[in-house]
Protein backbone atom coordinates (compact mmCIF):
# COMPACT_ATOMS: atom_id res chain seq x y z
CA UNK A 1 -9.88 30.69 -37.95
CA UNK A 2 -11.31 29.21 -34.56
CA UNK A 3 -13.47 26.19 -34.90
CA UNK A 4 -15.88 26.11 -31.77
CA UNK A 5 -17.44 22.62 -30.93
CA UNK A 6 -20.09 22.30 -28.61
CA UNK A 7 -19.48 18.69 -27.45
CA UNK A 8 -22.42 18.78 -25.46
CA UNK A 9 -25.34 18.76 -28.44
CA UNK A 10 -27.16 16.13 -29.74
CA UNK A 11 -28.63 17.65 -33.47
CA UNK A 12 -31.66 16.16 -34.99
CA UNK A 13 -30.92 16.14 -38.55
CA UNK A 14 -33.73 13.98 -39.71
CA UNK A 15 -35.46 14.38 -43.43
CA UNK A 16 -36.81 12.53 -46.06
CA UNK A 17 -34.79 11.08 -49.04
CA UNK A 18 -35.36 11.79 -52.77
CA UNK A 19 -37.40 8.39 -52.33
CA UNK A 20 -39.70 9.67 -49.73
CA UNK A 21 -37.88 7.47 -47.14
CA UNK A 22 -37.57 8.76 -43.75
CA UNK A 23 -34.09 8.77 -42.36
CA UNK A 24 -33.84 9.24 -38.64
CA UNK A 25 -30.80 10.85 -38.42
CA UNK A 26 -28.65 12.64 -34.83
CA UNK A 27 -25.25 13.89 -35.11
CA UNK A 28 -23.15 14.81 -32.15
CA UNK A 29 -18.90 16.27 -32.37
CA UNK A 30 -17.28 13.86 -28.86
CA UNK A 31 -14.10 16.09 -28.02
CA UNK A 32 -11.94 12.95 -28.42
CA UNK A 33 -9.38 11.99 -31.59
CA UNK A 34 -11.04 9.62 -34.46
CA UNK A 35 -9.25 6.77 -33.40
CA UNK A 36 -10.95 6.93 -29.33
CA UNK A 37 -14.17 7.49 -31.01
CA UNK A 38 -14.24 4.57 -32.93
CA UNK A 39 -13.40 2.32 -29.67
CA UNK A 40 -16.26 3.93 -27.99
CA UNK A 41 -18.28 1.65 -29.96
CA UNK A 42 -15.92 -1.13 -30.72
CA UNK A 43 -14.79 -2.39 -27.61
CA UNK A 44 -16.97 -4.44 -24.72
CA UNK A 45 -15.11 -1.55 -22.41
CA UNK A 46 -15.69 1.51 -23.73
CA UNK A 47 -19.26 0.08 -24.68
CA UNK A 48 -20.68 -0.39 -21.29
CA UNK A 49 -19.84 3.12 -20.11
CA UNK A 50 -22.39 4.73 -22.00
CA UNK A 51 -24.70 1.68 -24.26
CA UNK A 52 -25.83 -0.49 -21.45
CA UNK A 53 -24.28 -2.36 -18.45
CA UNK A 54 -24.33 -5.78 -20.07
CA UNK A 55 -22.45 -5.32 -23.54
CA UNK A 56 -20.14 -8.08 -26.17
CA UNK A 57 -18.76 -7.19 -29.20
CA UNK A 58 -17.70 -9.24 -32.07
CA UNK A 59 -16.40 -7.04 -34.50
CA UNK A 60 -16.40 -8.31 -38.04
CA UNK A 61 -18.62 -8.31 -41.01
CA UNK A 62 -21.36 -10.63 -40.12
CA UNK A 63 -20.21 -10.02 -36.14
CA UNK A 64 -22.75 -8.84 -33.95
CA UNK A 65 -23.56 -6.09 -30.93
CA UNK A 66 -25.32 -7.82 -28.10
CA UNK A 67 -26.55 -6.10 -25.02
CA UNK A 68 -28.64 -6.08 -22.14
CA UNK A 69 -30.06 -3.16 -19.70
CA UNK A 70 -30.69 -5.74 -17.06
CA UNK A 71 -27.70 -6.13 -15.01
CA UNK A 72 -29.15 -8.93 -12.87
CA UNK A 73 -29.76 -10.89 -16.60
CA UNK A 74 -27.13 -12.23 -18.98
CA UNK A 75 -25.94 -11.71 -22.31
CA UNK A 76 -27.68 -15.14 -23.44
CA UNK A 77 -31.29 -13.75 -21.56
CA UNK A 78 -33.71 -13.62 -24.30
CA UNK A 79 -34.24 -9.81 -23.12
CA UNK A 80 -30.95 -9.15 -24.78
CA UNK A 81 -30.60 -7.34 -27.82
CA UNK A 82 -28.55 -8.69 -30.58
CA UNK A 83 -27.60 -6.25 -33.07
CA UNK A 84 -25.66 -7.88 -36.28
CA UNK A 85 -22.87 -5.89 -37.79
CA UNK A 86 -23.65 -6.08 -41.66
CA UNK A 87 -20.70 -4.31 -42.42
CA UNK A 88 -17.77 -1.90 -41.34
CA UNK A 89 -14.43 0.31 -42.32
CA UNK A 90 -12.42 0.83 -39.85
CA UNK A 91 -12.75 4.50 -38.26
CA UNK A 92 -15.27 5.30 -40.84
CA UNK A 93 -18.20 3.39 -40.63
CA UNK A 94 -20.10 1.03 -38.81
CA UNK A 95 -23.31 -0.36 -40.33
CA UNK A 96 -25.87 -2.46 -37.71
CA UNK A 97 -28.97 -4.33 -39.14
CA UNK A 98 -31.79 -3.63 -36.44
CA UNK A 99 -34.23 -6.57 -35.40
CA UNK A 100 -36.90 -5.61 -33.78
CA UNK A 101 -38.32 -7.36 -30.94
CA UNK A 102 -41.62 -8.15 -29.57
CA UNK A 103 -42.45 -4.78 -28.13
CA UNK A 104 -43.39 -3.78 -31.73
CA UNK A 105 -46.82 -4.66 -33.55
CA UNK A 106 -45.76 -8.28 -35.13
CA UNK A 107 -46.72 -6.81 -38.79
CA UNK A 108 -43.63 -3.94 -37.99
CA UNK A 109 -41.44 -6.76 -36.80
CA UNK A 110 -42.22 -8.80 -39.98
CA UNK A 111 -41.64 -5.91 -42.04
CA UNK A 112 -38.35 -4.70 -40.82
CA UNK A 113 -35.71 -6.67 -43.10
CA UNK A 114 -34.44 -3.73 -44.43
CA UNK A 115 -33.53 -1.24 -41.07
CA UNK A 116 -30.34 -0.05 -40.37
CA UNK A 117 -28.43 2.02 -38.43
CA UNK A 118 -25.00 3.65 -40.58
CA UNK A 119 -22.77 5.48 -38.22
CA UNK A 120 -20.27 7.08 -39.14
CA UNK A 121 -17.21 8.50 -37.92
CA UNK A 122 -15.89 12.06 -39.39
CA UNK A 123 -12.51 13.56 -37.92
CA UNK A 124 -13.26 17.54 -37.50
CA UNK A 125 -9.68 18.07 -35.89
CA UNK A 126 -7.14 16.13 -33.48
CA UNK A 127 -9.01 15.96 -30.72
CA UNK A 128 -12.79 16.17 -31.82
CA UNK A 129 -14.89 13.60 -34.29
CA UNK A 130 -18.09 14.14 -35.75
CA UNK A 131 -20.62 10.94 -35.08
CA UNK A 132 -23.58 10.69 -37.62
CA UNK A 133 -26.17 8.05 -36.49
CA UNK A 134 -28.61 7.68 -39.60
CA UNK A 135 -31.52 4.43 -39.03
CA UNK A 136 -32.97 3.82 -42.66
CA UNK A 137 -34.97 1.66 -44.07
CA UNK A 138 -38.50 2.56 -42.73
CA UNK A 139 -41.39 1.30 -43.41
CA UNK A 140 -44.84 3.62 -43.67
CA UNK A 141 -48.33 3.71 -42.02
CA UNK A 142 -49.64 4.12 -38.57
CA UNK A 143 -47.42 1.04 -36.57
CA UNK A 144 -43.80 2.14 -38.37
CA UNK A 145 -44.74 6.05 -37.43
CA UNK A 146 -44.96 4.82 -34.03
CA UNK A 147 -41.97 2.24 -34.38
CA UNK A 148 -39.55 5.62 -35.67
CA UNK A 149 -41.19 8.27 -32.66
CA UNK A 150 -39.45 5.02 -30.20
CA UNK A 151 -36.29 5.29 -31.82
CA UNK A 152 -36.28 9.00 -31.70
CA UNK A 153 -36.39 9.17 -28.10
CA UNK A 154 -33.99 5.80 -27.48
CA UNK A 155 -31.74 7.43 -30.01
CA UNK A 156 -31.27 10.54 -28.97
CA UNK A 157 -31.29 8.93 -25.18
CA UNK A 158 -28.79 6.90 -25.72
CA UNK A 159 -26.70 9.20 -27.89
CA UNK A 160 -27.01 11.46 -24.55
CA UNK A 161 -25.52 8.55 -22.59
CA UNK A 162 -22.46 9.09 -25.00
CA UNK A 163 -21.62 12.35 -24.50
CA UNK A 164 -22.05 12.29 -21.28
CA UNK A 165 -20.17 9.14 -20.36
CA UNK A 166 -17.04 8.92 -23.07
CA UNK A 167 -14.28 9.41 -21.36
């Protein structure tokens, strides 16, 4: 049995759930082993070669993801982007609460308690793993439509960045 992988893809996978909840959902296989994949988006290194040039970790439940695109601003800019870590297993899964910011509708941003991103990590041999990226907790109507369309394209943007910049 060969097993091709075409580490180049980003897959839209995106559906509904059996509660009519949209899940925005990209998968991608990064030709690396499990263990690599996982510091791709655990350490401040391996972060800023693909996330953004301005990146701190603090790995832990209740740690955070904190970034910046702005290499001429700091981490502590308020144009950073804090992203907490509500939970994680190591080499599995990493689960980030999202907080929107002000370039959403304020009724969105007041609305957004319960989005997420889940990624998880799924070995498919030695030297490939399988990264699922699924952002839940949508809300509906006009605003969150548009608020899902932006993370469609900064998703599957950034998710780009990834496979093109994990080594």
């Amino acid at each position: 049995m060969t097993l091709t992988v075409h580490s180049q893809n980003n897959k839209n996978t995106s559906y509904t759930n059996q509660s009519g909840e949209k899940v925005l959902r990209l998968e991608c296989v990064l030709p690396v082993s499990l263990t690599d994949a996982w510091k791709l988006f655990t350490t401040d290194e391996k972060l800023k070669k693909w996330i953004a040039p301005l990146v701190h970790i603090e790995l832990k439940t209740g740690g955070y993801i904190i970034t910046n695109y702005d290499k001429s601003k700091s981490l502590s800019d308020s144009s950073s982007i804090k992203l907490p870590i509500t939970s994680f297993i190591e080499n599995e899964i990493l689960v980030l609460k999202i907080i929107l910011n002000d370039n959403f509708v304020k009724s969105v941003r007041e609305s957004d308690a319960n989005l997420q991103e889940c990624i998880q990590f799924i070995k498919v041999d030695d030297k490939h793993t399988k990264i699922v990226s699924s952002m839940i907790g949508w809300g509906t109507g006009t605003d969150w439509d548009e608020a899902y369309e932006f993370f469609v394209k900064g998703n599957e943007w950034t998710y780009k960045e990834l496979l093109n910049n994990y080594k």
